[in-house]
PDB file of N, CA and C in Angstrom:
ATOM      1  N   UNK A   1     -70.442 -40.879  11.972  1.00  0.00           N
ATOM      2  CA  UNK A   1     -69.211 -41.355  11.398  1.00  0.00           C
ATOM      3  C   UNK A   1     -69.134 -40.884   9.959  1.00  0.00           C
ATOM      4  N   UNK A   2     -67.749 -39.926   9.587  1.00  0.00           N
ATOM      5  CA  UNK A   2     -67.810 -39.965   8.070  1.00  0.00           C
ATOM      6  C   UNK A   2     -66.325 -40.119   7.945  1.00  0.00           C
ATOM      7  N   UNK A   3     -66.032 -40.709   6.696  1.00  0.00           N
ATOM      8  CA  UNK A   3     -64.475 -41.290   6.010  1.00  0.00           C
ATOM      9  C   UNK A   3     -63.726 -39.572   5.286  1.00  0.00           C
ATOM     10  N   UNK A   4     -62.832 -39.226   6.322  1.00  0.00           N
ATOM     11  CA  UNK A   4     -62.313 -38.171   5.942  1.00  0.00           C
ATOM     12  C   UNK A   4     -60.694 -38.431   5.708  1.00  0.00           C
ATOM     13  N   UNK A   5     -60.351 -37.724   5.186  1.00  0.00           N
ATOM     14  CA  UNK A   5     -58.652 -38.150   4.973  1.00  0.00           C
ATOM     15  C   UNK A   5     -57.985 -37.844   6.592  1.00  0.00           C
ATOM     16  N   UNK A   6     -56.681 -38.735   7.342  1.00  0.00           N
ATOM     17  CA  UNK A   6     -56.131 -38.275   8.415  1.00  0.00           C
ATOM     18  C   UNK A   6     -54.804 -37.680   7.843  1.00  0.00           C
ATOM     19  N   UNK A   7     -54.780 -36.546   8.492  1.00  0.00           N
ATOM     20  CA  UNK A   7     -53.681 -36.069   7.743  1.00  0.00           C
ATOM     21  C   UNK A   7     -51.742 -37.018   9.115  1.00  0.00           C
ATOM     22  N   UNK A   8     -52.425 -36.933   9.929  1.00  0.00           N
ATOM     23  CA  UNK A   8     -51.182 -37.974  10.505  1.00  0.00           C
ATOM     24  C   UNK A   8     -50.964 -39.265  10.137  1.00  0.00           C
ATOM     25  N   UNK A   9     -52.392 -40.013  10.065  1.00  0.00           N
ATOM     26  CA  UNK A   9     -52.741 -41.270   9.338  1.00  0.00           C
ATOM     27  C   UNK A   9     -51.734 -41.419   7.874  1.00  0.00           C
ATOM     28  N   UNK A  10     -52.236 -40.545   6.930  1.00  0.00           N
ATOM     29  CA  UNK A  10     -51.859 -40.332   5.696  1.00  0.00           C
ATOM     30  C   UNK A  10     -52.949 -41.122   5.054  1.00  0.00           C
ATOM     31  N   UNK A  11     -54.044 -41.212   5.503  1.00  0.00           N
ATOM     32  CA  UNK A  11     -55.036 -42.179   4.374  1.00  0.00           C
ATOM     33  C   UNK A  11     -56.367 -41.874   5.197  1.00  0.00           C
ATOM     34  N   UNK A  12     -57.398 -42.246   4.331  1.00  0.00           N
ATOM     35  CA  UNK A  12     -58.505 -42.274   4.528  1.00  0.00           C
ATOM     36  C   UNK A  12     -59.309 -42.898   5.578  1.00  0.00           C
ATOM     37  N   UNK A  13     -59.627 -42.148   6.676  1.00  0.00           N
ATOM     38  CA  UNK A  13     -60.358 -43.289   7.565  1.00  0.00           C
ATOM     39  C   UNK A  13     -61.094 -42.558   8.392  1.00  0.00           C
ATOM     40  N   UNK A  14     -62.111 -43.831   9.161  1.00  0.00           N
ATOM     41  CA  UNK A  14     -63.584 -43.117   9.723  1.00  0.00           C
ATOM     42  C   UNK A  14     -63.274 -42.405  10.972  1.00  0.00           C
ATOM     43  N   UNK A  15     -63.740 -41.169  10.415  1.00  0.00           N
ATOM     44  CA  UNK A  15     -63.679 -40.392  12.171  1.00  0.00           C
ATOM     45  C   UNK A  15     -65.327 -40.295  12.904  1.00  0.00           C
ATOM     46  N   UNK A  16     -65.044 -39.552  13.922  1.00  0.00           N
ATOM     47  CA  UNK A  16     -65.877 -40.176  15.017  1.00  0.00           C
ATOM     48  C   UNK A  16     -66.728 -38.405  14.882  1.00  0.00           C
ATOM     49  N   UNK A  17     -67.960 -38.350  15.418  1.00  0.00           N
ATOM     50  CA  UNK A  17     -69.101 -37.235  14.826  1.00  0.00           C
ATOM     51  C   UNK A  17     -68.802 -37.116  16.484  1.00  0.00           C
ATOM     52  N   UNK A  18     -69.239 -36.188  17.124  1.00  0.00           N
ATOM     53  CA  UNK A  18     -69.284 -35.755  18.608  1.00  0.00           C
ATOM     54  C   UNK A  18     -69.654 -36.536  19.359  1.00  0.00           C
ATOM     55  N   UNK A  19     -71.568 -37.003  19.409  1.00  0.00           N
ATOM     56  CA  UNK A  19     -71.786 -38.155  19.936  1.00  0.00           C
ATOM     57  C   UNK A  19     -71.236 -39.732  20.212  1.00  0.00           C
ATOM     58  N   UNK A  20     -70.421 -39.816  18.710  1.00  0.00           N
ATOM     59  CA  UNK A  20     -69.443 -41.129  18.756  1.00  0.00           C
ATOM     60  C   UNK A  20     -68.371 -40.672  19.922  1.00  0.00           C
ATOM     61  N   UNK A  21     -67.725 -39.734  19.226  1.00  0.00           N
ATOM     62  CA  UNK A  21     -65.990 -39.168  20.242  1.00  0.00           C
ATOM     63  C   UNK A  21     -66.803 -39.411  21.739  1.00  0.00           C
ATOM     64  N   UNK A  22     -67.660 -38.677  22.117  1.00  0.00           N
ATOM     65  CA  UNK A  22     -68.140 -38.360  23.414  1.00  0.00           C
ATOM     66  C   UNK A  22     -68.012 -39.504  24.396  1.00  0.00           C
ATOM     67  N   UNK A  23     -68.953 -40.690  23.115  1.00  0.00           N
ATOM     68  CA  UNK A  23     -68.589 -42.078  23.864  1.00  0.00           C
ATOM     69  C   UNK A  23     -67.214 -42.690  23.935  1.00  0.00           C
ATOM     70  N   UNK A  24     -66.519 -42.765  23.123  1.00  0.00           N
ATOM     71  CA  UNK A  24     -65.184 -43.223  22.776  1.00  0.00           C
ATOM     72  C   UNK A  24     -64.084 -42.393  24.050  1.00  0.00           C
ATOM     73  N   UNK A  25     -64.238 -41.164  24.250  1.00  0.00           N
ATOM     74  CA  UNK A  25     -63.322 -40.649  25.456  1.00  0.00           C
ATOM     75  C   UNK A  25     -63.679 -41.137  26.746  1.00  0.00           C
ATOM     76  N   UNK A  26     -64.941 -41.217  26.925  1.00  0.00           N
ATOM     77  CA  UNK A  26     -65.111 -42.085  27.814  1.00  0.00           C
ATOM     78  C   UNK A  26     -64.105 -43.459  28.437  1.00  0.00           C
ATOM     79  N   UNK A  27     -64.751 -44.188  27.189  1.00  0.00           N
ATOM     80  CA  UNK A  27     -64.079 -45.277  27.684  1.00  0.00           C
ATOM     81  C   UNK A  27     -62.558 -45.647  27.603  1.00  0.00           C
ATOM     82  N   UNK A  28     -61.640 -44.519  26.303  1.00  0.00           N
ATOM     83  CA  UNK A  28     -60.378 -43.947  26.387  1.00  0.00           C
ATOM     84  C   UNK A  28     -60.047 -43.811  28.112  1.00  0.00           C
ATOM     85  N   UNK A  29     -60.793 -42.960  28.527  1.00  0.00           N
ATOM     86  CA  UNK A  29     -60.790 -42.791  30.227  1.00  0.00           C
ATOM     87  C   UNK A  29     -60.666 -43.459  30.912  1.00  0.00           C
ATOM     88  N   UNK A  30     -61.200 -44.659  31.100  1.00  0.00           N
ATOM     89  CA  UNK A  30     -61.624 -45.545  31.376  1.00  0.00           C
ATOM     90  C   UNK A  30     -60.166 -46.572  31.350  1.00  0.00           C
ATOM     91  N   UNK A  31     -60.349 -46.824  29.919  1.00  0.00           N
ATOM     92  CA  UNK A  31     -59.058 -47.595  29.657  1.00  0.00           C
ATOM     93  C   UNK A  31     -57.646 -47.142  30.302  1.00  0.00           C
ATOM     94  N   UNK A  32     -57.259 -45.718  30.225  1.00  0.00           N
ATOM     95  CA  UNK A  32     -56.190 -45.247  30.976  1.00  0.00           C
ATOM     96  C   UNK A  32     -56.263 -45.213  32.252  1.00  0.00           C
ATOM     97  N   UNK A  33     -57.154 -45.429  33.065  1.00  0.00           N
ATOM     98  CA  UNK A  33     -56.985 -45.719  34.439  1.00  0.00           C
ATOM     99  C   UNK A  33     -57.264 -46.840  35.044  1.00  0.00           C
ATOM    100  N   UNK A  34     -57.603 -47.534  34.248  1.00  0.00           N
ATOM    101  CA  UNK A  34     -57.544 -49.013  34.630  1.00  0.00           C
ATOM    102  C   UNK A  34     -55.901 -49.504  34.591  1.00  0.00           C
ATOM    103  N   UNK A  35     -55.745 -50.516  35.688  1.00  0.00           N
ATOM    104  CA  UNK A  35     -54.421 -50.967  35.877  1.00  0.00           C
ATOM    105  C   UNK A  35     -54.162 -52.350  35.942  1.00  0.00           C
ATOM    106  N   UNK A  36     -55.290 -52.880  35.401  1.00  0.00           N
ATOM    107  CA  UNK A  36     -55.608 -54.064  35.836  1.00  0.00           C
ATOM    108  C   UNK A  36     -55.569 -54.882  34.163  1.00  0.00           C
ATOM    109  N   UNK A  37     -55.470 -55.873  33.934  1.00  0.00           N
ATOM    110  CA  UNK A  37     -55.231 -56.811  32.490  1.00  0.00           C
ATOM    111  C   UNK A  37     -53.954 -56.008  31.779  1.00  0.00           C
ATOM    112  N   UNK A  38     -53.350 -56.682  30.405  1.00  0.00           N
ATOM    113  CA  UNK A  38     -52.600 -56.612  29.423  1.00  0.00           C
ATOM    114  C   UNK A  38     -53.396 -54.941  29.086  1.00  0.00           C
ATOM    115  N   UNK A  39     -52.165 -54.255  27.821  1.00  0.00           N
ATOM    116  CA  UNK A  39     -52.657 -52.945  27.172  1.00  0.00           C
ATOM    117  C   UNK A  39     -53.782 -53.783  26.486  1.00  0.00           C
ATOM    118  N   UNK A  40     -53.443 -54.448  25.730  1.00  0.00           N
ATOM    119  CA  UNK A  40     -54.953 -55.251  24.863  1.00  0.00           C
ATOM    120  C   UNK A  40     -55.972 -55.482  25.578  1.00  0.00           C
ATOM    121  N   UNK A  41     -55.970 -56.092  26.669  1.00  0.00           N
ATOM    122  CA  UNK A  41     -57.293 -55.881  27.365  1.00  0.00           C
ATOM    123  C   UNK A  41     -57.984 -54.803  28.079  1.00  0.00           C
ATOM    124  N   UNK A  42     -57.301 -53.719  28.322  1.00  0.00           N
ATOM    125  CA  UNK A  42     -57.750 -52.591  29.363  1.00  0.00           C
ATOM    126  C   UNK A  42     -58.434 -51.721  28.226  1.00  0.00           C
ATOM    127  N   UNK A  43     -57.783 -51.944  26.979  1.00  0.00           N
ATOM    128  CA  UNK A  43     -58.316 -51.057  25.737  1.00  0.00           C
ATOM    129  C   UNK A  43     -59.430 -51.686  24.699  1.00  0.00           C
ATOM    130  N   UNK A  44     -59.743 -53.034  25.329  1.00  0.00           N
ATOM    131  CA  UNK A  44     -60.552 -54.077  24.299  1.00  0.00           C
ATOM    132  C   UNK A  44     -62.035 -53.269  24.322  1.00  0.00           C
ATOM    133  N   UNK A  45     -62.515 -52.513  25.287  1.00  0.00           N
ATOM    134  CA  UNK A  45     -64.000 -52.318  25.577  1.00  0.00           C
ATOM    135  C   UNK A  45     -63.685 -50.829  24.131  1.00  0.00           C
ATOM    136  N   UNK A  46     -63.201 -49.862  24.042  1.00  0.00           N
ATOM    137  CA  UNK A  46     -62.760 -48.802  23.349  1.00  0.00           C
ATOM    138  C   UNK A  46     -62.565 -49.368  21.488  1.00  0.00           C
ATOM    139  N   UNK A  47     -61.555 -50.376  21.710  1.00  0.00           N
ATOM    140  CA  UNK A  47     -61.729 -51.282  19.961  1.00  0.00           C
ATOM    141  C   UNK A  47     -62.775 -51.802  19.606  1.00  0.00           C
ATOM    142  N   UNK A  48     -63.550 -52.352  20.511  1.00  0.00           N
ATOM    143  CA  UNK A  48     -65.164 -52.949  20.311  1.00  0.00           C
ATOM    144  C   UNK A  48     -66.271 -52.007  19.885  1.00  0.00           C
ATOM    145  N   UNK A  49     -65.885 -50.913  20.479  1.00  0.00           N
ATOM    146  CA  UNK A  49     -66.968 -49.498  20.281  1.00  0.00           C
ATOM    147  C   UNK A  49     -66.569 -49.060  18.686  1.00  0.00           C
ATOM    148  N   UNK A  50     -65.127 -48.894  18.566  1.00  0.00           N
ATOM    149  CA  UNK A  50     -64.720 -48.365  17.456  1.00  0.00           C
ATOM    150  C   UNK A  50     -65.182 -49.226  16.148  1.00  0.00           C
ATOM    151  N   UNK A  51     -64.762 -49.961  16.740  1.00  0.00           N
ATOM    152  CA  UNK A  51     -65.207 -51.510  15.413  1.00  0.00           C
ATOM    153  C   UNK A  51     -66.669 -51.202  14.958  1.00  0.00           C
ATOM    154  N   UNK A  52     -67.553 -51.474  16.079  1.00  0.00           N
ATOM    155  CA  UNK A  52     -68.677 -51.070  15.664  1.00  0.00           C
ATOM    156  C   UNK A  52     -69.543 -50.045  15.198  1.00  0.00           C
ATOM    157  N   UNK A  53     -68.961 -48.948  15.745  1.00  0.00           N
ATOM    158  CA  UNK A  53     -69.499 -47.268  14.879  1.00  0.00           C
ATOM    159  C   UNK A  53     -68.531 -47.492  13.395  1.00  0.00           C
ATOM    160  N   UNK A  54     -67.551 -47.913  13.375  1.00  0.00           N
ATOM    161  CA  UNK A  54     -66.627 -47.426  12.244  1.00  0.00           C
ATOM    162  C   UNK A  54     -66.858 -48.899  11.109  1.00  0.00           C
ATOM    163  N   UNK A  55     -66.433 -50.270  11.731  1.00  0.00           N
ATOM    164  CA  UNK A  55     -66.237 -50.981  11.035  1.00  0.00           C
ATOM    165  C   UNK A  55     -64.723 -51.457  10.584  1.00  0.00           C
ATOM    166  N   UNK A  56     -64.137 -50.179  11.377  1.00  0.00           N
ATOM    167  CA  UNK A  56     -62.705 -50.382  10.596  1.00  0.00           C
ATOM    168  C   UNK A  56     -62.252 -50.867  11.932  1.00  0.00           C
ATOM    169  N   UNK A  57     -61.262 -52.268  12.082  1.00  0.00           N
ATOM    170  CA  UNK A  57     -59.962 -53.160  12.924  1.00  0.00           C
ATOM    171  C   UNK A  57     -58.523 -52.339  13.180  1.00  0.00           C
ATOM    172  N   UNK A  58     -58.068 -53.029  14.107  1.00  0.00           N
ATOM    173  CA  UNK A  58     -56.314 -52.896  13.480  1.00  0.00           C
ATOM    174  C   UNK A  58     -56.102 -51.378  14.282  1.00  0.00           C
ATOM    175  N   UNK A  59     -56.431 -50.464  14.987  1.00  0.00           N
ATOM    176  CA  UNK A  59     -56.292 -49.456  15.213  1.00  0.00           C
ATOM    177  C   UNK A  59     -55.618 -48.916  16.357  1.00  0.00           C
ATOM    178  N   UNK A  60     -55.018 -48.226  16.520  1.00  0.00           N
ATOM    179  CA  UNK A  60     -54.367 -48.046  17.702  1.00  0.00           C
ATOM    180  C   UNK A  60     -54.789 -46.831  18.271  1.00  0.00           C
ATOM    181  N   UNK A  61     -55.224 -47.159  20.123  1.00  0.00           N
ATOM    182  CA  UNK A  61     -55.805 -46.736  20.761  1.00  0.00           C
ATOM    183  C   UNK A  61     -55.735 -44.666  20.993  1.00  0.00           C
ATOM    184  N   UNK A  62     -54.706 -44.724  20.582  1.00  0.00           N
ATOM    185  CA  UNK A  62     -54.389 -43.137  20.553  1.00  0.00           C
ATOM    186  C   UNK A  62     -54.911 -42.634  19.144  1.00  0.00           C
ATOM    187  N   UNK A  63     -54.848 -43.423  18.081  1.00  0.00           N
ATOM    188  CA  UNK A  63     -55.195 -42.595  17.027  1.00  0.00           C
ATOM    189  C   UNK A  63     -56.722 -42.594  16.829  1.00  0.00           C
ATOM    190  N   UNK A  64     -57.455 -43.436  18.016  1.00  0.00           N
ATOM    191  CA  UNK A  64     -59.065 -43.017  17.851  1.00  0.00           C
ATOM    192  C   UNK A  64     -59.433 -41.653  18.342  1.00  0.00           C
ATOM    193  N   UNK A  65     -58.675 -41.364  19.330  1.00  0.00           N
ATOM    194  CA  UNK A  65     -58.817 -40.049  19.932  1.00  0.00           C
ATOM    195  C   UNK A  65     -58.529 -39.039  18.974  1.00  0.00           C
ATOM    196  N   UNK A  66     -57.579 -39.374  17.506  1.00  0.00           N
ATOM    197  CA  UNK A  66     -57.518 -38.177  16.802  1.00  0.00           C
ATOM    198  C   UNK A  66     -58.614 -38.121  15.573  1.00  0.00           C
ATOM    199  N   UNK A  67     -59.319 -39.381  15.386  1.00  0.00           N
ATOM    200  CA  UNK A  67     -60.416 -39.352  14.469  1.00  0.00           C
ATOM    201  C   UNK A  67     -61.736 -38.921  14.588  1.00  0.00           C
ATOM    202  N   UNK A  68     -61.345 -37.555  15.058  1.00  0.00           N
ATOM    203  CA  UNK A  68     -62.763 -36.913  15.594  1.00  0.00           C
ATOM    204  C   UNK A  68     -62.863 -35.642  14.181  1.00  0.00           C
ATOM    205  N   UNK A  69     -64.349 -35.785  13.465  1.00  0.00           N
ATOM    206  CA  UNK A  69     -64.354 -34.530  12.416  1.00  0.00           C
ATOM    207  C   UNK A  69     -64.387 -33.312  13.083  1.00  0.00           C
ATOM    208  N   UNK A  70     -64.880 -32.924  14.208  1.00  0.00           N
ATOM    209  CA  UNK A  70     -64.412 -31.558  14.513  1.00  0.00           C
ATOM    210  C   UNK A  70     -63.379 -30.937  14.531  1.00  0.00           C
ATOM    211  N   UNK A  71     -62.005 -31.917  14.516  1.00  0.00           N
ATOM    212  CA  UNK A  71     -61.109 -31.265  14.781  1.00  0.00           C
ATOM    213  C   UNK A  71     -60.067 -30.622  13.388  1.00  0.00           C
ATOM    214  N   UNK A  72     -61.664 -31.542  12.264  1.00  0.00           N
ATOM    215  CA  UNK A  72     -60.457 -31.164  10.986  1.00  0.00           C
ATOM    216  C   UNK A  72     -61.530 -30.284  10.498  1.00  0.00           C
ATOM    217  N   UNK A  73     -61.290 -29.062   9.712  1.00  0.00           N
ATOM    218  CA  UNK A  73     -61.557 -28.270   8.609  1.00  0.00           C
ATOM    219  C   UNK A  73     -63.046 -27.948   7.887  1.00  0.00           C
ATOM    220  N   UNK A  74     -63.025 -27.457   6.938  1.00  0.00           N
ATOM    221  CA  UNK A  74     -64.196 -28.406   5.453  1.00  0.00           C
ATOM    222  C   UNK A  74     -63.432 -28.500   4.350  1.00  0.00           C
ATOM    223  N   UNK A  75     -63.924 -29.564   3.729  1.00  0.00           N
ATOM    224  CA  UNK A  75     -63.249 -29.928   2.468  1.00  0.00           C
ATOM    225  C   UNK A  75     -62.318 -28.691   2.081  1.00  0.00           C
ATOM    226  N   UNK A  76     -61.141 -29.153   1.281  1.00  0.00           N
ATOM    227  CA  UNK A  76     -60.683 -28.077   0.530  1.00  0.00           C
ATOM    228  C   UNK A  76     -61.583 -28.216  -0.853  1.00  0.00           C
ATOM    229  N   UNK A  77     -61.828 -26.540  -1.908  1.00  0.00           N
ATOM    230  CA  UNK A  77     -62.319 -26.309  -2.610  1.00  0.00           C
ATOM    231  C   UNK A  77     -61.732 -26.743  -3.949  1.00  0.00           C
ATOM    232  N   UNK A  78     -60.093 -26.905  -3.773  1.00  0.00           N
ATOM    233  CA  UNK A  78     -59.899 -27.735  -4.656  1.00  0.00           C
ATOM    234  C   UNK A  78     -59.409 -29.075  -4.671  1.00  0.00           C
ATOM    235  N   UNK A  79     -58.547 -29.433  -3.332  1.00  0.00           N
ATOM    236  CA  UNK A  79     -58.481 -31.086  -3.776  1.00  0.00           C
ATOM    237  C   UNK A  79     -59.224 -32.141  -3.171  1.00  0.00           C
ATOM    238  N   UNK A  80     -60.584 -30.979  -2.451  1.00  0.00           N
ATOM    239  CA  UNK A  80     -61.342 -32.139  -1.568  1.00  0.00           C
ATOM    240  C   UNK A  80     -60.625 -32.905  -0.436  1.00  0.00           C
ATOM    241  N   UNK A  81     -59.277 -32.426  -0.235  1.00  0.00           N
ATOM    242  CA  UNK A  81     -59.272 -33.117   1.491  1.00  0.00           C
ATOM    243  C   UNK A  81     -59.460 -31.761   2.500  1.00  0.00           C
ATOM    244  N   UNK A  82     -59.776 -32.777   3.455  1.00  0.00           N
ATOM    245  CA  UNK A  82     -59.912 -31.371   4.557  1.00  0.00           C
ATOM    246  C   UNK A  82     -58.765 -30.577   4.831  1.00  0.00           C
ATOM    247  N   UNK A  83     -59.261 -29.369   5.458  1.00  0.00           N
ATOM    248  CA  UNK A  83     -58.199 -28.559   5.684  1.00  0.00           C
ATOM    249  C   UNK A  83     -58.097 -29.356   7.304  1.00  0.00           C
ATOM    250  N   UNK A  84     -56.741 -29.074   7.569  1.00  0.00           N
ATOM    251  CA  UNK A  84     -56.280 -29.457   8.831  1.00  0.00           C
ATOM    252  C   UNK A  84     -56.756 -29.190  10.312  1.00  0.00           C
ATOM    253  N   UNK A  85     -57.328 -28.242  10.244  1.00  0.00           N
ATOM    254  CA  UNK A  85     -57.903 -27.730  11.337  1.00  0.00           C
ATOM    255  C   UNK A  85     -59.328 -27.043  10.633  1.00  0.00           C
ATOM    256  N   UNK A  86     -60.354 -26.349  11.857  1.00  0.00           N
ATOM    257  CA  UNK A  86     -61.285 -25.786  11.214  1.00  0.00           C
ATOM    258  C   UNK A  86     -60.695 -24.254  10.802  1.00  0.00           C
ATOM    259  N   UNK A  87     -59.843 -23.651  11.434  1.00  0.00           N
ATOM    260  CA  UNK A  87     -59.355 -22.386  11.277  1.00  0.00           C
ATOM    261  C   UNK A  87     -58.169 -22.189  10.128  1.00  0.00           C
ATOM    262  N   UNK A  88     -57.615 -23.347   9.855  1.00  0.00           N
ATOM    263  CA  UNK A  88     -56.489 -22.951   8.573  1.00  0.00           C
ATOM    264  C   UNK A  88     -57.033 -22.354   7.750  1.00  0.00           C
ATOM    265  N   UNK A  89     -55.674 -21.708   7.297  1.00  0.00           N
ATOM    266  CA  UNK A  89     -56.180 -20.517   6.180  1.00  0.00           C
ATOM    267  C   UNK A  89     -55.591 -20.914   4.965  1.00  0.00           C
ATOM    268  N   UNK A  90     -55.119 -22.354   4.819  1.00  0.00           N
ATOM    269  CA  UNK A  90     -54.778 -22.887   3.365  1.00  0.00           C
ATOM    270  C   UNK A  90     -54.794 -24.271   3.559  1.00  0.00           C
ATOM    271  N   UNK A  91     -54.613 -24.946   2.517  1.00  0.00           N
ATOM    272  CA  UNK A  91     -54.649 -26.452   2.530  1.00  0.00           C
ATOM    273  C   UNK A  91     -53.499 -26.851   2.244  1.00  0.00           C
ATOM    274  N   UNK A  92     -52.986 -27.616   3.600  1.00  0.00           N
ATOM    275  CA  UNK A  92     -51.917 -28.235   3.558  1.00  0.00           C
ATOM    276  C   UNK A  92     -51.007 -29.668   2.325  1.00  0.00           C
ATOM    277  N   UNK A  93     -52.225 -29.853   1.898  1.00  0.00           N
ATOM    278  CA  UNK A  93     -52.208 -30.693   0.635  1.00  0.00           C
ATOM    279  C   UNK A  93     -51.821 -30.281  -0.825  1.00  0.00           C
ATOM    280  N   UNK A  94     -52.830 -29.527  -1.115  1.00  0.00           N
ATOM    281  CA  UNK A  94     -52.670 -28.756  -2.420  1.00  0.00           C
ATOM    282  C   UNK A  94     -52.252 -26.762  -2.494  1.00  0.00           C
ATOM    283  N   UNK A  95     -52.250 -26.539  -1.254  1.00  0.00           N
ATOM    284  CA  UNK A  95     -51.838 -25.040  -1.268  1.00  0.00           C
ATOM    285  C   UNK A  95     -52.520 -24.406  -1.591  1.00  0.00           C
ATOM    286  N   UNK A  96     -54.089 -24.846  -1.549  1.00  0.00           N
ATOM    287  CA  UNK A  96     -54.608 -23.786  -2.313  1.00  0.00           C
ATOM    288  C   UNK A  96     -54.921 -22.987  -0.553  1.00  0.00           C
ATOM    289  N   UNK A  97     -55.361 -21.609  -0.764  1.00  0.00           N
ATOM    290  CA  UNK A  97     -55.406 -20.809  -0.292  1.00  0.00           C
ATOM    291  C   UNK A  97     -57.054 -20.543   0.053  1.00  0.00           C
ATOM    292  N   UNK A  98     -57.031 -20.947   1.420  1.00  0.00           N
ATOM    293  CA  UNK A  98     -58.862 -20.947   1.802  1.00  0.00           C
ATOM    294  C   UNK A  98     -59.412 -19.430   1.699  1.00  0.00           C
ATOM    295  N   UNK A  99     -60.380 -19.493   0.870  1.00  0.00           N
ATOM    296  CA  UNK A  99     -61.678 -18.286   0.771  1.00  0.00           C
ATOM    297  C   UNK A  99     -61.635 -17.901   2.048  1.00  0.00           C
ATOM    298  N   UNK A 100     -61.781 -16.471   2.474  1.00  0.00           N
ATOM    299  CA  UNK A 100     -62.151 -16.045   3.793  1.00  0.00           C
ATOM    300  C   UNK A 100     -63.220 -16.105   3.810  1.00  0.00           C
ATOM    301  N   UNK A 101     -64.229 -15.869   4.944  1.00  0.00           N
ATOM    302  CA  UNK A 101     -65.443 -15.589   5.190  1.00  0.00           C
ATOM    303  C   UNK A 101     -65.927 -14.218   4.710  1.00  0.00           C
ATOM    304  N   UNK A 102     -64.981 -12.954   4.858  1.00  0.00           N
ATOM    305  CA  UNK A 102     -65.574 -11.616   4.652  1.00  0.00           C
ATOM    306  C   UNK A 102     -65.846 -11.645   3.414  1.00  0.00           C
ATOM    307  N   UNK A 103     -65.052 -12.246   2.295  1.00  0.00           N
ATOM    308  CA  UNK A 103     -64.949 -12.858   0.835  1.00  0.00           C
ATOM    309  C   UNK A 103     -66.454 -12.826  -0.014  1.00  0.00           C
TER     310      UNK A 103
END
């Protein structure tokens, strides 16, 4: 788990390291094919997991699936949020313009 900025979010919050996500889609899975209890209950086993790797409440069940760090960037070099993806070629935040690799 590390506290990266969400850029849909618009704020700071814990995303999930592979091993976390890995577990968390799971039971995402899980939760969507179950047909059985309220949305709050079919998704309670998935908020319990989250709660506990993260710490952070209040979350809604689709946006755990987007708090995964693989899917964002590395830091930008100058305003320190991530770039949006791992492949952008600028930072959607401050514009700065990502270093290439051949660089």
């Amino acid at each position: 788990m590390k506290i990266l900025w969400c850029w849909r979010c618009r704020m700071e919050l814990p995303m999930l390291d592979e091993a976390e996500y890995k577990k968390a889609y799971e039971l995402y899975g899980k939760s969507i094919r179950s047909r059985e209890g309220t949305y709050e209950e079919r998704f309670k086993e998935l908020m319990d997991y989250y709660e506990e790797v993260t710490g952070f409440t209040k979350t809604i069940p689709n946006a755990i699936m987007h708090h995964r760090i693989a899917q964002y960037g590395p830091p930008c070099e100058k305003c320190g949020k991530p770039y949006r993806t791992p492949l952008a070629s600028f930072c959607a935040a401050c514009g700065n313009k990502r270093p290439s690799s051949s660089e």
